[in-house]
Protein backbone atom coordinates (compact mmCIF):
# COMPACT_ATOMS: atom_id res chain seq x y z
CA UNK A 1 -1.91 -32.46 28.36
CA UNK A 2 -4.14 -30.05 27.07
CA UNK A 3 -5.70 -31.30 23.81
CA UNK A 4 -6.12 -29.10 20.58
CA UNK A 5 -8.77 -27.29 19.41
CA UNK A 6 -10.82 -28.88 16.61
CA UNK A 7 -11.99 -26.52 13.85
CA UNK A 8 -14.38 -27.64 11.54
CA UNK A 9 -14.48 -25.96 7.60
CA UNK A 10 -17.45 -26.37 5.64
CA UNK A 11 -16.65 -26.46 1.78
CA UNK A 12 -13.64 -27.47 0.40
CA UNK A 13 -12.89 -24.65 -1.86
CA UNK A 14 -9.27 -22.90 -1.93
CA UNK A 15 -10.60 -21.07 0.73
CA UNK A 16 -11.49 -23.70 2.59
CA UNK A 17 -8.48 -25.68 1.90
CA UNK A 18 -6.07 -22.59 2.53
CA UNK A 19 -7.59 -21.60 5.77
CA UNK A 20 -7.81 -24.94 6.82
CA UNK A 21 -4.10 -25.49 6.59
CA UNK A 22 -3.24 -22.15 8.45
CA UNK A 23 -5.02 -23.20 11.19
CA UNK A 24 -3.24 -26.73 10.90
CA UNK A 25 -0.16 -24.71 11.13
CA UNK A 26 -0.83 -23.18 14.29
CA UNK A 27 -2.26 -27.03 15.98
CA UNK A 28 -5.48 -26.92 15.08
CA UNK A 29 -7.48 -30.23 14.59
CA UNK A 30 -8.99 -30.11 11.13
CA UNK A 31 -12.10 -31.69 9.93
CA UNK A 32 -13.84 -31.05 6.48
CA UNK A 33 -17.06 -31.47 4.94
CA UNK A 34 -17.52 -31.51 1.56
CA UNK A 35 -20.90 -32.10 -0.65
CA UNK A 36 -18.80 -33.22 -3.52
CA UNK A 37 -16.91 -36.23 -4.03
CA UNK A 38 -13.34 -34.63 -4.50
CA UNK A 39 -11.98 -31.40 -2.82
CA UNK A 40 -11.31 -27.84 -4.41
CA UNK A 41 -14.76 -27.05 -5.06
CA UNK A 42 -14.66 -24.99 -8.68
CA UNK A 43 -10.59 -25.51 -8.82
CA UNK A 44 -11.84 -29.17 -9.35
CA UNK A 45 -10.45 -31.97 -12.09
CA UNK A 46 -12.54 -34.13 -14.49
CA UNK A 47 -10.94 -37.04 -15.65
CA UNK A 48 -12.44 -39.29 -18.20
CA UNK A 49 -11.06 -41.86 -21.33
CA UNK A 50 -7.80 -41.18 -20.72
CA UNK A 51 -8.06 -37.20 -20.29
CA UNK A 52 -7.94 -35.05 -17.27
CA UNK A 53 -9.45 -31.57 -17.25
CA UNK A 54 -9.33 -28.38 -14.68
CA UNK A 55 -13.05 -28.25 -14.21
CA UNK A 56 -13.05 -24.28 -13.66
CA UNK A 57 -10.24 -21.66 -12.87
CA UNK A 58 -7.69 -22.51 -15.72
CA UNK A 59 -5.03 -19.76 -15.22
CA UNK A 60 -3.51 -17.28 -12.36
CA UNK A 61 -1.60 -14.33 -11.99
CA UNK A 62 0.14 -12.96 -8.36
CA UNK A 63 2.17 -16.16 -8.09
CA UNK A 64 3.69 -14.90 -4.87
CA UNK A 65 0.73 -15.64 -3.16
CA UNK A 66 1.49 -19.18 -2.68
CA UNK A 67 5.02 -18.31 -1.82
CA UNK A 68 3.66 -16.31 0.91
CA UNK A 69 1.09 -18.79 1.96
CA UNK A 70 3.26 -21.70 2.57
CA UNK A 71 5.82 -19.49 4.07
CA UNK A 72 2.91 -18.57 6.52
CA UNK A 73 2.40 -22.03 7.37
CA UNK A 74 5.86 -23.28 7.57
CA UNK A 75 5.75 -25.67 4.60
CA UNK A 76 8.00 -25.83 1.76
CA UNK A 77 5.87 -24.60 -1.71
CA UNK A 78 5.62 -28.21 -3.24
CA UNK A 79 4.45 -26.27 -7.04
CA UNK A 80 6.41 -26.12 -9.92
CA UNK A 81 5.51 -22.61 -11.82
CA UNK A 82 5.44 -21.91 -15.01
CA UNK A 83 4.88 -18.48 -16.48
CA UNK A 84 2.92 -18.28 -19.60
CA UNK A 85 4.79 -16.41 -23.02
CA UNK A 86 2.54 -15.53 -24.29
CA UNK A 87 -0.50 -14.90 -21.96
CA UNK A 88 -3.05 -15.78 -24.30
CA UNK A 89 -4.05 -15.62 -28.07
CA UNK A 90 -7.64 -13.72 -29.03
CA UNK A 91 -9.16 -14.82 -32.15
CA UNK A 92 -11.40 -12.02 -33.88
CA UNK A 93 -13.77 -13.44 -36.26
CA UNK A 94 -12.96 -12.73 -40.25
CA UNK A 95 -9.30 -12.45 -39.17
CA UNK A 96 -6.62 -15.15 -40.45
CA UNK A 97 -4.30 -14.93 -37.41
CA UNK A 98 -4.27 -14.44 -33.78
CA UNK A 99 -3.18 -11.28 -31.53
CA UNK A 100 -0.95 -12.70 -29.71
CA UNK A 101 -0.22 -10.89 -26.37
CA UNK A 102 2.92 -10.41 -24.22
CA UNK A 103 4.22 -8.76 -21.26
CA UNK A 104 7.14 -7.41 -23.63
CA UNK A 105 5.15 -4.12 -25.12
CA UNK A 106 8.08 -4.35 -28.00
CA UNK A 107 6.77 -7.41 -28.78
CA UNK A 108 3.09 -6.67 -28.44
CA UNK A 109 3.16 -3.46 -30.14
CA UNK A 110 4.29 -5.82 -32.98
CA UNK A 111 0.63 -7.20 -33.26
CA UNK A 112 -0.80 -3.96 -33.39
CA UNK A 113 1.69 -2.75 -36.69
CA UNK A 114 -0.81 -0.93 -38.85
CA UNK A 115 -3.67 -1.10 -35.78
CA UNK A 116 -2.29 0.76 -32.91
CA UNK A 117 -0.16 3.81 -33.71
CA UNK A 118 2.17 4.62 -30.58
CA UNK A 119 1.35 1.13 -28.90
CA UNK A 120 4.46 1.25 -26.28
CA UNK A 121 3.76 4.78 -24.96
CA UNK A 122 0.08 4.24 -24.88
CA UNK A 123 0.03 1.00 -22.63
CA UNK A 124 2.74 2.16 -20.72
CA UNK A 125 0.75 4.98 -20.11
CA UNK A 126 -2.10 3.25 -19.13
CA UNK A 127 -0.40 0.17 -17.36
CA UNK A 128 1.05 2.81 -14.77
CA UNK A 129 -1.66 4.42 -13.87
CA UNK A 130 -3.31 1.31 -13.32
CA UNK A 131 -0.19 0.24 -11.17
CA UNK A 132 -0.39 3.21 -9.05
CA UNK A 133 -4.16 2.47 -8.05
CA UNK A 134 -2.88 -1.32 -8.01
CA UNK A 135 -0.46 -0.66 -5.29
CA UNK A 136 -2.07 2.26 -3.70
CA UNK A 137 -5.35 -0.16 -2.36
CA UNK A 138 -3.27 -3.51 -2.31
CA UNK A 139 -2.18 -3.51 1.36
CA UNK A 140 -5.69 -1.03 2.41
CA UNK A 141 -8.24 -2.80 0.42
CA UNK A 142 -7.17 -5.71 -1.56
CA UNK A 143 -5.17 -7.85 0.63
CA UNK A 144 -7.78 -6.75 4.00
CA UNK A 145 -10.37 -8.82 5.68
CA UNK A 146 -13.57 -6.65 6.76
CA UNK A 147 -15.61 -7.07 9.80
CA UNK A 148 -18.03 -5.18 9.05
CA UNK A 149 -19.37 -2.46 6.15
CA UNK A 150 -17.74 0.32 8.83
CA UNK A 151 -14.45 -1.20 8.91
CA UNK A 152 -14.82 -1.10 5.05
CA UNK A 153 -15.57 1.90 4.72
CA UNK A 154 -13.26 3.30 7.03
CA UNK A 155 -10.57 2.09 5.54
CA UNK A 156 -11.51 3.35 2.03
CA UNK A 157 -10.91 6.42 3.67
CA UNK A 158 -7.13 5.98 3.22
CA UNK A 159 -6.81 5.53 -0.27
CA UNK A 160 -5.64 8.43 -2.08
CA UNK A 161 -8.12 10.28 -3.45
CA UNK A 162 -6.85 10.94 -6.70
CA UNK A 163 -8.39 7.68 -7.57
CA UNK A 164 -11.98 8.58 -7.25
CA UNK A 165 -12.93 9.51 -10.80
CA UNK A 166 -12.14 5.51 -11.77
CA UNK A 167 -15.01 5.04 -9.62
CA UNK A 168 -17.33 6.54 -11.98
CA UNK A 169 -16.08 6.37 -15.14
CA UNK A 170 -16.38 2.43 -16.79
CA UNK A 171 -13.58 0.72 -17.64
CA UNK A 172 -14.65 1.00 -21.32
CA UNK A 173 -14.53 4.61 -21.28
CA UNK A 174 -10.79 4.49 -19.58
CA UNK A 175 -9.57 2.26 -22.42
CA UNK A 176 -11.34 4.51 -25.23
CA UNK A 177 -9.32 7.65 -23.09
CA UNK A 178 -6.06 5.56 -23.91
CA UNK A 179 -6.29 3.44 -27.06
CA UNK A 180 -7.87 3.99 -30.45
CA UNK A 181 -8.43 0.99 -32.28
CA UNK A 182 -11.03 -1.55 -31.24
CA UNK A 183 -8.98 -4.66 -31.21
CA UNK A 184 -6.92 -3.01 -28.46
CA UNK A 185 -9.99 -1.73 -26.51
CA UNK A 186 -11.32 -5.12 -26.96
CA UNK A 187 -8.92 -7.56 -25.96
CA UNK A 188 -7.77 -5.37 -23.12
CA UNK A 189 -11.40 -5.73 -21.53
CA UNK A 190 -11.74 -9.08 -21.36
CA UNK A 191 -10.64 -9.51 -17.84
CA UNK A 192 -13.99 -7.94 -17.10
CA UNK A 193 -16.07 -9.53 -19.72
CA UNK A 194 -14.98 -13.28 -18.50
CA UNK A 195 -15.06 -12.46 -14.85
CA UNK A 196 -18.63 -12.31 -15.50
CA UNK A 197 -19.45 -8.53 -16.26
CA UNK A 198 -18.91 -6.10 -19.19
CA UNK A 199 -16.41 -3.44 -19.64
CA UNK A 200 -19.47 -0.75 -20.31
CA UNK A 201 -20.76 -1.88 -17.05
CA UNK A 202 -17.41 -2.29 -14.63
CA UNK A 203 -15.48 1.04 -13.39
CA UNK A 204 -12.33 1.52 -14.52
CA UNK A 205 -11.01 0.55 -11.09
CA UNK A 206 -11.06 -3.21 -12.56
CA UNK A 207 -7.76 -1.90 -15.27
CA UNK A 208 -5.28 -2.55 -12.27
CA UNK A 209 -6.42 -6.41 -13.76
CA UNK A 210 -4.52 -5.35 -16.88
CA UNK A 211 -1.84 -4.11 -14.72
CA UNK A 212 -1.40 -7.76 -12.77
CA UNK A 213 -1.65 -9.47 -16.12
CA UNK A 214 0.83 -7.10 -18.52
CA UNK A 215 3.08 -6.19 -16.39
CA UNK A 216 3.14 -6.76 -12.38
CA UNK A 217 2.79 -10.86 -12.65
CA UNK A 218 1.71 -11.92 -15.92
CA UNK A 219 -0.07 -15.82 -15.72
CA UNK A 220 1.02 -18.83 -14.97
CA UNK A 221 0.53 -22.39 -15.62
CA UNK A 222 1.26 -25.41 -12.50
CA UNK A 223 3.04 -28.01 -13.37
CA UNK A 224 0.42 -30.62 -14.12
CA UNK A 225 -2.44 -28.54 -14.41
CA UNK A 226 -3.84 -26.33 -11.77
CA UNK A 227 -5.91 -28.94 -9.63
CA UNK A 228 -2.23 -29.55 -8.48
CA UNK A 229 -3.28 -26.77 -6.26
CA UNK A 230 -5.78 -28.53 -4.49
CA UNK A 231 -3.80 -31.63 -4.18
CA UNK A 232 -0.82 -30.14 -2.87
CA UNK A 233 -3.07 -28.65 -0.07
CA UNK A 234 -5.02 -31.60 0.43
CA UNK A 235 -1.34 -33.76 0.80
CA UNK A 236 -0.28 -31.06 3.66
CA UNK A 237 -3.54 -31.07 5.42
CA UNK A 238 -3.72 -34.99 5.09
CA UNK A 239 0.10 -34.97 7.06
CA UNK A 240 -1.17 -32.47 9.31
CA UNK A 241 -3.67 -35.30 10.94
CA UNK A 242 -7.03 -33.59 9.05
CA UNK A 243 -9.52 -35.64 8.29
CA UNK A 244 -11.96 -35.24 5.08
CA UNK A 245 -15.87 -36.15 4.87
CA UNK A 246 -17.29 -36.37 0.69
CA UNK A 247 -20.54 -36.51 -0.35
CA UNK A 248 -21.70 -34.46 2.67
CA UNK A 249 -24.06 -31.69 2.35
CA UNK A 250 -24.83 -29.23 5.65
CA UNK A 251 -28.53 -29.13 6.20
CA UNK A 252 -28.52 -26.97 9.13
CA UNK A 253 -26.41 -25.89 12.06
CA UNK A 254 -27.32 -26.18 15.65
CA UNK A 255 -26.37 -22.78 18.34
CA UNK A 256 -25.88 -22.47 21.78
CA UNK A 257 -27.18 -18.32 22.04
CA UNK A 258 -24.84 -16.62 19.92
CA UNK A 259 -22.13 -19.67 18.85
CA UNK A 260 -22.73 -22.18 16.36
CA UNK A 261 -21.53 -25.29 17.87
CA UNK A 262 -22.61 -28.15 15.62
CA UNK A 263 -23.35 -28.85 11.72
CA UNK A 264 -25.79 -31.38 10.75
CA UNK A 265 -25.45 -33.08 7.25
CA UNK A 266 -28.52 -33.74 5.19
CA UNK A 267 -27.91 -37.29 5.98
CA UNK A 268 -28.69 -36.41 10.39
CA UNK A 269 -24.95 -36.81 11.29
CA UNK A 270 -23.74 -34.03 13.75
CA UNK A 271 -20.37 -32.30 13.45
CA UNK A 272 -19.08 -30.26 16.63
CA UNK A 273 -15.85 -28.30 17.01
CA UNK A 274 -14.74 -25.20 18.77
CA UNK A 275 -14.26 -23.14 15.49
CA UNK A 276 -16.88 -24.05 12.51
CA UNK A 277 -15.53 -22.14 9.45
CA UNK A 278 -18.35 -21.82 6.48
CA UNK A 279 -16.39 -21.35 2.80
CA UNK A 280 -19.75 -22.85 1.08
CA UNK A 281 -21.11 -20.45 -1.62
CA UNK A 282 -22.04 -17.21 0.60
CA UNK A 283 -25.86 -17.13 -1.19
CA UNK A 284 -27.06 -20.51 -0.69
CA UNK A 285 -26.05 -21.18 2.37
CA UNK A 286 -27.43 -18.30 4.30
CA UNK A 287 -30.68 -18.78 2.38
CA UNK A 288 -30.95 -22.26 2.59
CA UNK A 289 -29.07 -23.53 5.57
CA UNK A 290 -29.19 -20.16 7.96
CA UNK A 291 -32.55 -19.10 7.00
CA UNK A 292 -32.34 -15.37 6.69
CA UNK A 293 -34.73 -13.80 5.17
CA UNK A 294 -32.41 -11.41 3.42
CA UNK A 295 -31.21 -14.15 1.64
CA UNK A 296 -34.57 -15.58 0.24
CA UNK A 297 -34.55 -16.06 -3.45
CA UNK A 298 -37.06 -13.69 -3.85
CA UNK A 299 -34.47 -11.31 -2.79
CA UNK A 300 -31.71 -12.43 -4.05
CA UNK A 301 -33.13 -13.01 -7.48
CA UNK A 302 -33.21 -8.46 -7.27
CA UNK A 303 -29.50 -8.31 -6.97
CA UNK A 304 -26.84 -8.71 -9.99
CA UNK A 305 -24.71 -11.82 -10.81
CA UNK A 306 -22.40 -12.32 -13.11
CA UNK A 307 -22.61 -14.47 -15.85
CA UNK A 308 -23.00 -18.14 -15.54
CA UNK A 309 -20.43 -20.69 -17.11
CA UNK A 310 -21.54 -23.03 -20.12
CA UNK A 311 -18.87 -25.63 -19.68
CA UNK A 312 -17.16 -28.02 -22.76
CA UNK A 313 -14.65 -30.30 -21.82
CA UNK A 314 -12.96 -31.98 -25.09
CA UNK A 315 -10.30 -35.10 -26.02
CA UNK A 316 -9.21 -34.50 -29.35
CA UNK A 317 -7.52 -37.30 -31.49
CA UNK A 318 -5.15 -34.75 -32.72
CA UNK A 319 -2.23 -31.86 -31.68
CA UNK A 320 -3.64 -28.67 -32.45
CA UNK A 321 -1.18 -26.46 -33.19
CA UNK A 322 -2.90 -22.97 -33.76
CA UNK A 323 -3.81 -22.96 -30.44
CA UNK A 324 -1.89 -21.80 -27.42
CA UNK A 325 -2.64 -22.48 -23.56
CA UNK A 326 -5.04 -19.39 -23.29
CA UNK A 327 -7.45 -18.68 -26.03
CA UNK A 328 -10.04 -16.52 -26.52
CA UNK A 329 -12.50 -16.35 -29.54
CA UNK A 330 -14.74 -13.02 -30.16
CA UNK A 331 -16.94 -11.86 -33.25
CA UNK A 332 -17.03 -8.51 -34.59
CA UNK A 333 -19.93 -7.36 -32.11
CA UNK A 334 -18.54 -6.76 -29.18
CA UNK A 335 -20.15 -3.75 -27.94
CA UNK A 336 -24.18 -5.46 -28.79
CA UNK A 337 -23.19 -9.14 -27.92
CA UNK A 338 -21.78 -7.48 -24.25
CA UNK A 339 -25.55 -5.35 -23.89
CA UNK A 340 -27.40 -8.41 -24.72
CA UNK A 341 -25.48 -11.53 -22.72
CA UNK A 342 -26.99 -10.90 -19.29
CA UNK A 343 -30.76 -11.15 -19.90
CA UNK A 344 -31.36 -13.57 -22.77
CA UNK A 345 -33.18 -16.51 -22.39
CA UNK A 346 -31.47 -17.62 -26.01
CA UNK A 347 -28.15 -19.18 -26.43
CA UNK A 348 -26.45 -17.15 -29.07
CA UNK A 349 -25.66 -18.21 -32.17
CA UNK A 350 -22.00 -16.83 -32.73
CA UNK A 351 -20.82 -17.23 -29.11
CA UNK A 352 -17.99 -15.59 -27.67
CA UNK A 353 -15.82 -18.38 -25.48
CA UNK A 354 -12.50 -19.11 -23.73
CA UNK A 355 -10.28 -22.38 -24.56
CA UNK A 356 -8.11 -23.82 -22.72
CA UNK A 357 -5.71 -26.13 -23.69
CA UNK A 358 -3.80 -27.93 -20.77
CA UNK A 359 -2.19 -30.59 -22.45
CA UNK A 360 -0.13 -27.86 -24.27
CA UNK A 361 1.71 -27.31 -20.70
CA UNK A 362 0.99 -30.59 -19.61
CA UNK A 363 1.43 -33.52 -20.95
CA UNK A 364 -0.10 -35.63 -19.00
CA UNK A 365 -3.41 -34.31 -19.11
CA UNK A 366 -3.89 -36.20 -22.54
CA UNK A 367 -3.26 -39.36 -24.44
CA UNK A 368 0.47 -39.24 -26.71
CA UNK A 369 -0.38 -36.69 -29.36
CA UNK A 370 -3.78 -35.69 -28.48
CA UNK A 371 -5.52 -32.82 -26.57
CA UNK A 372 -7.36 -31.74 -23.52
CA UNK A 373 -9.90 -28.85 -24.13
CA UNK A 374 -11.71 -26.82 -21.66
CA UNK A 375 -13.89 -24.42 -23.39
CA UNK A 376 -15.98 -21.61 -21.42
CA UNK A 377 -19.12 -19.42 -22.78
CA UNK A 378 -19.95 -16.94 -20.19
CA UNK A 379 -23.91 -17.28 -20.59
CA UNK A 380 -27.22 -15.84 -18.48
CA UNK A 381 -27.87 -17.25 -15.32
CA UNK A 382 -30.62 -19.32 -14.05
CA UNK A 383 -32.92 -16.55 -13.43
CA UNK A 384 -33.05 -15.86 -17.16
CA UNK A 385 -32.43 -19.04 -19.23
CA UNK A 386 -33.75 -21.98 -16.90
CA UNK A 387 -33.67 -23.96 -19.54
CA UNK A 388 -30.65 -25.85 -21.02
CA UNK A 389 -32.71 -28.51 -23.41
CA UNK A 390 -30.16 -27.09 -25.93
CA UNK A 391 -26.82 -27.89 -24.71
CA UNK A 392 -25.66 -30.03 -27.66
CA UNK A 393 -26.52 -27.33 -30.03
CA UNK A 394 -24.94 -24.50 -28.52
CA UNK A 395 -21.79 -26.64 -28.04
CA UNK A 396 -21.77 -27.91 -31.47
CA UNK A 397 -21.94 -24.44 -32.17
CA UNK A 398 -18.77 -23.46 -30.67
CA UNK A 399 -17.26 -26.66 -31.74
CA UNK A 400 -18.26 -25.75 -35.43
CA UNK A 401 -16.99 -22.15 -35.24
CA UNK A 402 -13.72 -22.46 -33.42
CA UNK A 403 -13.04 -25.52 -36.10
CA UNK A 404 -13.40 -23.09 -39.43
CA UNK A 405 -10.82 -20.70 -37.72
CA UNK A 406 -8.55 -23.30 -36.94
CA UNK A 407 -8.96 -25.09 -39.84
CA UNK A 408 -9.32 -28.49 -37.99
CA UNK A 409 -12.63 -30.66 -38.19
CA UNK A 410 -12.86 -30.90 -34.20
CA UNK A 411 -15.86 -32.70 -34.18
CA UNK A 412 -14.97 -35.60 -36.19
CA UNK A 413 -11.72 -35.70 -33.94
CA UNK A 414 -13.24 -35.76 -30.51
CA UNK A 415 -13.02 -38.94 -28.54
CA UNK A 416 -14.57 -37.53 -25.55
CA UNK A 417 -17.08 -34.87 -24.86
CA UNK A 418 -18.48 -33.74 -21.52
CA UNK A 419 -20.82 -30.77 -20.66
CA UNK A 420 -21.77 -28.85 -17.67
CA UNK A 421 -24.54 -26.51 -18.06
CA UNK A 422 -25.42 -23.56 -15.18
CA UNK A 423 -27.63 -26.22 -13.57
CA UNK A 424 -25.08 -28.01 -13.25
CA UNK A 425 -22.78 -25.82 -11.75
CA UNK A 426 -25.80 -24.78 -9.24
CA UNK A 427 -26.55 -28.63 -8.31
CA UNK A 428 -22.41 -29.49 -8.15
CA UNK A 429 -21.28 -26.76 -6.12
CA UNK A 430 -24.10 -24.81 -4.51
CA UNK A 431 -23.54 -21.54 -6.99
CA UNK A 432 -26.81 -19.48 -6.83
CA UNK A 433 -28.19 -19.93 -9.91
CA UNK A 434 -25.48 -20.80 -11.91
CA UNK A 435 -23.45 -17.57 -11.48
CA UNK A 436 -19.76 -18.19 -11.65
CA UNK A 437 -18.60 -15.60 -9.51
CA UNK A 438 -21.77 -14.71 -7.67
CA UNK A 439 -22.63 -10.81 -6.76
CA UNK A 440 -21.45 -8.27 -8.51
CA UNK A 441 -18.96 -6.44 -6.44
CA UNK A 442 -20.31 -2.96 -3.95
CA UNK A 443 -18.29 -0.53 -6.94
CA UNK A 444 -20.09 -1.92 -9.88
CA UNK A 445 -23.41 -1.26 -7.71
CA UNK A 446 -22.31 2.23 -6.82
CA UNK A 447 -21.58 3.06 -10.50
CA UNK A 448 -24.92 1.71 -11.07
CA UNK A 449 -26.79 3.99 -8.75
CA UNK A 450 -25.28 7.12 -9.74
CA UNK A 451 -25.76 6.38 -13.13
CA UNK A 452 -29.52 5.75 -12.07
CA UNK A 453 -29.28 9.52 -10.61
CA UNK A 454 -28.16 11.13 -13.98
CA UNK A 455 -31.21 10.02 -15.37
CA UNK A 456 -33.53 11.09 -12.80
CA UNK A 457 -32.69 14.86 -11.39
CA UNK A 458 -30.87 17.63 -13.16
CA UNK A 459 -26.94 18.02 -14.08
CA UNK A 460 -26.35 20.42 -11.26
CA UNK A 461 -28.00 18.09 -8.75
CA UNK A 462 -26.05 14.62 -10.12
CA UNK A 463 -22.78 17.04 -9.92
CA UNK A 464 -23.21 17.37 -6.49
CA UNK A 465 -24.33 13.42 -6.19
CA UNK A 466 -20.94 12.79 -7.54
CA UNK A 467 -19.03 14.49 -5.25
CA UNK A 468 -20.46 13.61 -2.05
CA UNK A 469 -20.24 10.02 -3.17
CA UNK A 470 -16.36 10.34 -4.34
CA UNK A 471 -15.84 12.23 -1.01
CA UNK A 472 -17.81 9.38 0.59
CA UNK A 473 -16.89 6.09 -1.04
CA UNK A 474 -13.82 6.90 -3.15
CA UNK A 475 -11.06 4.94 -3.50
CA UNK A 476 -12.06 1.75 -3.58
């Protein structure tokens, strides 16, 4: 009897997990190796005195994915869903109450009384065109595997061209086309702003983002908090006869001319398999495992990264009720606080963060009437601020502003307190210098470079720039 082929997946991220358990599907033998001591890489847990935190991603939208996933791999979908109403709260500084915002526009335009004239009509407006350029590159570009920058590029080719301007106008500049106050243009940019970019700096491609959230999906919440993911997965694989390695780190890989055919942990022990699958952080394993020079940090350090998370996990001794499952607390600065984030090699003193609160969905992530906080300050990466000697301060910064707006002493509440700094994040799970969700995607670059051209040769000769590059590259 012929036996099965054995792949072996490096990294235990979703990625990982997910690809490991299509192959598992189709008889594959399935080995992992992990370098940390549980699976899911950044969709990770943190459990301490009683509490249990998601480590990173706290929310997700496209919930058909999964259906899709385990329908793929012939497994029933063992999550329990939950879609969030509403999506999340944003908490402007000087301002009493929350916007709180829905998928109903009714309902949101109700926020805006006073603020937004013509709310409905605006963001339906706005949310369709963003659904049109949402749907149009789903099945061509966003759902696609590439094998190489030509099969990109050739299938760019098919998206309809009528998108091409977003590619060169930011996404700041599409809201200010649609929306006149700033609280709208605001909190309708933050899907760029804590993805690890700005608004001024993304193309207005990245509003199909709105569209998923407002209108196509909206979020949603697992039952029992999202590492539920990665257990779930883990569970099937387990069943499935695949094995699990912690605590190992790849070192190197050996070849045999063109295949890879072995990994070799730092600790000397070899790993073979017909199929070695690598779904380690892209950056640091080329440079440091493969070698390439193209990867070097001297290199790399050139390109741009997004922003780097400064991590708070909380248990407070108390229910907090003015806060929902998604938060999100901003000053009054936006457009300066945005310009000066990236480069700073300060903490700020009136942060803008993200809080989470998973024990308002789940219960179980905290002690009877207490609560599990996961708070998230998109800071500068490694390259920048290498030094986090002032961790405690900047958290008991946060901690002090988000507690006059909710009018709760959280300090003096908290029975436990964690952090995880970008040097963390780099030494936990491999992310090159600290950034959360490494390079900045090839559009964002693009935009970039033609902007760099306005600057440097006359209108007539950027006109023509533009064009050949939205004849060459549109669409994406």
């Amino acid at each position: 009897m012929k036996s099965a082929k054995k792949a072996l997946i490096i990294g235990t991220g979703l990625g990982g997990l997910a690809t490991g358990l299509r192959l598992a599907s189709k008889g594959f033998q399935v080995e992992f190796v992990e370098k940390y001591h549980l699976p899911g890489g950044r969709l990770n847990i943190l459990e301490k005195d009683g509490f249990s935190f998601d480590i990173g991603p706290s929310f997700f939208s496209m919930s058909y994915e999964f259906k899709e996933f385990f329908e793929y791999c012939g497994v029933p979908n063992p999550l329990v869903l939950q879609e969030l109403n509403p999506l999340y709260a944003v908490y402007f500084e000087n301002r009493a109450n929350p916007f709180l915002i829905y998928k109903d526009l009714q309902k949101l335009a109700t926020e805006f009384n006073g603020i937004e004239d013509n709310l409905v009509e605006k963001t339906e407006k706005y949310l369709s065109n963003a659904g049109k350029l949402f749907h149009d590159t789903e099945d061509i570009v966003i759902r696609r595997n590439f094998n190489s920058k030509l099969d990109y590029l050739l299938q760019l080719t098919k998206v309809p061209i009528k998108h091409g301007p977003k590619m060169f106008k930011s996404m700041w500049s599409e809201l200010e086309s649609n929306f006149d106050s700033q609280e709208v243009k605001v909190i309708f940019s933050l899907v760029s702003f804590f993805l690890g970019s700005t608004p001024f700096q993304t193309p207005a491609v990245y509003s199909l983002l709105n569209y998923t959230e407002l209108k196509h999906d909206g979020y949603w919440n697992v039952e029992g908090g999202m590492y539920k993911i990665t257990e779930a997965i883990v569970k099937l694989l387990k069943e499935k006869g695949a094995t699990f390695h912690y605590n190992t780190e790849i070192s190197a890989l050996e070849t045999e001319g063109k295949k890879v055919t072995a990994a070799i942990s730092a600790d000397g022990r070899k790993f073979t398999a017909d199929k070695i699958i690598c779904n380690s952080d892209a950056a640091s394993f080329r440079g440091k495992v493969l070698n390439r020079k193209k990867y070097s940090s001297v290199k790399l350090d050139k390109l741009q990264w997004t922003l780097a998370p400064f991590t708070i996990y909380l248990g407070v001794n108390k229910k907090l009720d003015k806060l929902y499952h998604h938060n999100y607390f901003l000053g009054n600065n936006f457009k300066e606080y945005a310009d000066n984030i990236f480069k700073t090699a300060v903490s700020p003193k009136k942060p803008y963060y993200y809080v989470n609160v998973r024990s308002r969905s789940n219960s179980n992530s905290a002690p009877e009437g207490c609560e599990s906080l996961f708070i998230l300050c998109p800071v500068p990466d490694l390259r920048y601020k290498p030094d986090w000697s002032d961790a405690e301060e900047l958290t008991d910064n946060i901690i002090d502003d988000m507690s006059q707006r909710i009018n709760f002493d959280i300090k003096k509440n908290t029975l436990t307190r964690t952090i995880l700094t970008p040097i963390d994040w780099e030494e936990k799970f491999n992310l090159y210098k600290g950034s959360g969700l490494d390079l900045h995607t090839a559009w964002i670059k693009l935009v970039d470079f033609v902007r760099q051209i306005k600057t440097r040769i006359s209108p007539t000769f950027t006109m023509l720039a533009q064009v050949q590059y939205r004849a060459q590259d549109s669409l994406l």
